[in-house]
N, C-alpha and C. Protein backbone atom coordinates (compact mmCIF):
# COMPACT_ATOMS: atom_id res chain seq x y z
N UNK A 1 0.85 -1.17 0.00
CA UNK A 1 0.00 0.00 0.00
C UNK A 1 0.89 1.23 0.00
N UNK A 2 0.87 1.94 -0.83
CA UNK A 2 0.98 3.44 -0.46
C UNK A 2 0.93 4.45 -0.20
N UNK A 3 1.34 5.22 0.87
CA UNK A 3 0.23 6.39 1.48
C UNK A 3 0.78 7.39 0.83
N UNK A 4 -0.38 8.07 0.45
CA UNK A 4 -0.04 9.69 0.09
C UNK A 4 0.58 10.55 1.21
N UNK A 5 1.67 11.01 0.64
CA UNK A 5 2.71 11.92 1.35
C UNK A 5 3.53 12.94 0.74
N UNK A 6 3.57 13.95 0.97
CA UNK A 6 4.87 14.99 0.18
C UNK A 6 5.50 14.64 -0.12
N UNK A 7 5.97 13.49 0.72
CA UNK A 7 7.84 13.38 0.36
C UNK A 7 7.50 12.29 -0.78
N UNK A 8 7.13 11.26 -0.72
CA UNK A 8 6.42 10.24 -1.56
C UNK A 8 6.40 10.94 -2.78
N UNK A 9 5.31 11.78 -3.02
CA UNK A 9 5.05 12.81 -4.26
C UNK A 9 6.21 13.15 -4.99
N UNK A 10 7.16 13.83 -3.87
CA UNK A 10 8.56 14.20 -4.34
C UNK A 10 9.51 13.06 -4.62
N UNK A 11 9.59 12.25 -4.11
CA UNK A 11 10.30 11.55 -4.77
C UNK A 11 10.02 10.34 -5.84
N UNK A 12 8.56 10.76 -6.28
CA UNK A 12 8.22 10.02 -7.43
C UNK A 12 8.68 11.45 -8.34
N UNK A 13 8.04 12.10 -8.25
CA UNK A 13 8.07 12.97 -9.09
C UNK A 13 9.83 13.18 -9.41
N UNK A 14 10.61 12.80 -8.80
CA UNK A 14 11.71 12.99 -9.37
C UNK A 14 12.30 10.99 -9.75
N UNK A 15 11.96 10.05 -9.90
CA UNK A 15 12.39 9.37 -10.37
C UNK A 15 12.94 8.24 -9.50
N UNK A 16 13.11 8.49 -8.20
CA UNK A 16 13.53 7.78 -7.51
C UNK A 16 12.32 6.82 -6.13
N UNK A 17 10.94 7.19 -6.34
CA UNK A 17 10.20 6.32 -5.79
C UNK A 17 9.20 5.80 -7.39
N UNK A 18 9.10 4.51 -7.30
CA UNK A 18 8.54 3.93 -8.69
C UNK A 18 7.10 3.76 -7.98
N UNK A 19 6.59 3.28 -9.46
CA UNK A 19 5.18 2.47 -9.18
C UNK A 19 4.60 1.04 -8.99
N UNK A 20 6.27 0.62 -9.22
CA UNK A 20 6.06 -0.87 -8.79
C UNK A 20 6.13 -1.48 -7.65
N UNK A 21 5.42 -2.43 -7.57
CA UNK A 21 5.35 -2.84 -6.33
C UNK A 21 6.44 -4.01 -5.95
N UNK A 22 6.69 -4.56 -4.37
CA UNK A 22 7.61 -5.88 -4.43
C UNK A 22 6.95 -7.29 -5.46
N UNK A 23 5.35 -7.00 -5.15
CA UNK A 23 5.19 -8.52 -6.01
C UNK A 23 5.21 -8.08 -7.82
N UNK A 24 5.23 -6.97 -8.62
CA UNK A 24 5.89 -6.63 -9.54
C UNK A 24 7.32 -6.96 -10.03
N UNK A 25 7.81 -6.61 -9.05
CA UNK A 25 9.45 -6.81 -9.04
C UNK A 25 9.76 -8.78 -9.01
N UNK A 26 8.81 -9.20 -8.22
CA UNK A 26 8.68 -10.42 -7.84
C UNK A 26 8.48 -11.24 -9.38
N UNK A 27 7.23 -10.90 -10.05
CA UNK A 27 6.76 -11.55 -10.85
C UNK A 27 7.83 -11.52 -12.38
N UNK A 28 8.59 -10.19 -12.03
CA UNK A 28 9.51 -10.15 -13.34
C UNK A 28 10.61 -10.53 -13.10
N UNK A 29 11.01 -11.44 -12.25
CA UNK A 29 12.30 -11.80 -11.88
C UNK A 29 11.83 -13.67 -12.02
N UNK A 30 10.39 -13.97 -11.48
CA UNK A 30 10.03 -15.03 -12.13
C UNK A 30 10.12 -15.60 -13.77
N UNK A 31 9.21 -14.87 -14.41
CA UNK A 31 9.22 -14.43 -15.52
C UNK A 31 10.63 -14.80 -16.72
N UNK A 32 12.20 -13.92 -15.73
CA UNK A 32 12.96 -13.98 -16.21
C UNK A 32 13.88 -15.24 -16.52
N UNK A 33 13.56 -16.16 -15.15
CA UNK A 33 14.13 -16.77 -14.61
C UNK A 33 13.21 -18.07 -13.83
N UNK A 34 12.83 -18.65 -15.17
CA UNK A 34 11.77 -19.84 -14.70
C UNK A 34 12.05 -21.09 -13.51
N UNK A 35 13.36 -21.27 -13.98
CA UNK A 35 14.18 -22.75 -13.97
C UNK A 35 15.42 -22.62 -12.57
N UNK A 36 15.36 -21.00 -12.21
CA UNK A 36 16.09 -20.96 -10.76
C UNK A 36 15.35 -21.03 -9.33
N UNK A 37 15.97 -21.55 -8.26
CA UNK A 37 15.39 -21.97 -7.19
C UNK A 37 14.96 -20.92 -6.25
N UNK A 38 14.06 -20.90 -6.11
CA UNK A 38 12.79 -20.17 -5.58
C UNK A 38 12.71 -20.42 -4.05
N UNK A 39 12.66 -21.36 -3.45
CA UNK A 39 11.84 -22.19 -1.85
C UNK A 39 12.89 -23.55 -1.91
N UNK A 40 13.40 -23.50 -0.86
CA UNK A 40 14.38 -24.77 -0.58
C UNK A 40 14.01 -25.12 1.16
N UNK A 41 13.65 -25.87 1.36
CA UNK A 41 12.83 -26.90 2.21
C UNK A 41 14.40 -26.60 3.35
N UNK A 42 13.60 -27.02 4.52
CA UNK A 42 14.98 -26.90 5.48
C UNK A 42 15.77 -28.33 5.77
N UNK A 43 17.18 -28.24 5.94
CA UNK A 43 18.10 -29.47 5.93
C UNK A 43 17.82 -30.56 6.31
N UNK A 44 17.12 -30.17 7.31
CA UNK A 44 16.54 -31.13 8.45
C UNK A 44 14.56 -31.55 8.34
N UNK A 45 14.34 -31.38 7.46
CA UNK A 45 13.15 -31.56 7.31
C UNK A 45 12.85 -32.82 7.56
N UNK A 46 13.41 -33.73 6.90
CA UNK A 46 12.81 -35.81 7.44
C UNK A 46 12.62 -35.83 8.56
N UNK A 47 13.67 -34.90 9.45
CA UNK A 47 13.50 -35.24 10.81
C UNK A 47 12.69 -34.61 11.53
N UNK A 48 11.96 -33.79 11.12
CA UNK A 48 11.24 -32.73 11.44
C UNK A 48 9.49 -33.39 11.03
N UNK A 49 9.47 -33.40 9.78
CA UNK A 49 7.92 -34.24 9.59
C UNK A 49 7.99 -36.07 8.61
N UNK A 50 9.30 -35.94 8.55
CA UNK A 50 9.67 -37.67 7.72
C UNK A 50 9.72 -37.24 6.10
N UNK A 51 9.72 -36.25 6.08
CA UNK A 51 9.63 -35.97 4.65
C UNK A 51 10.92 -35.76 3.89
N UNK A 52 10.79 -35.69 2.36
CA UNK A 52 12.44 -35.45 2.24
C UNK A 52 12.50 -34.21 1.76
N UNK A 53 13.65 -33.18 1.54
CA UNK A 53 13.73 -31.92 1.44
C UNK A 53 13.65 -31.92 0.04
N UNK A 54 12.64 -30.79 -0.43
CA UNK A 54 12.73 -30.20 -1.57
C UNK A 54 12.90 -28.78 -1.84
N UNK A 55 12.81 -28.57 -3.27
CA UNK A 55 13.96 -27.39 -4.09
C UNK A 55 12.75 -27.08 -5.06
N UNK A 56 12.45 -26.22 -5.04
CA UNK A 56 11.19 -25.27 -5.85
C UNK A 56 11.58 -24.37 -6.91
N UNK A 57 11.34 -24.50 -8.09
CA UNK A 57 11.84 -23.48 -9.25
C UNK A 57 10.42 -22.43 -9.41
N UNK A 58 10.65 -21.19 -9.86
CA UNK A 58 9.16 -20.15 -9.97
C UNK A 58 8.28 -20.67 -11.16
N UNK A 59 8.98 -21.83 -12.08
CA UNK A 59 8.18 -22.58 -12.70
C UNK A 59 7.18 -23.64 -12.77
């Protein structure tokens, strides 16, 4: 969310606050980059619920 503010104003208006958002930034870095790892499961996971650890691509 963004709140309306002077300074906000001002520093869009000069170039240095954008209109994108993190899940913008998010989705074009997906986008770019289908096949790199995204979510990696913790080391210890089997021991934690028996499961085995997995490795998530944004694809």
């Amino acid at each position: 969310m963004i709140l309306a503010s002077q300074e906000i104003k001002e520093w869009t208006e000069k170039g240095i606050w954008g209109e994108k958002t993190l899940i913008d930034y998010f989705k074009e870095q997906a986008a770019k980059h289908p096949d790199k790892v995204c979510l990696v499961d913790p080391p210890n996971k089997k021991d934690l619920v028996g499961l085995e650890q997995e490795r998530l691509t944004y694809d």
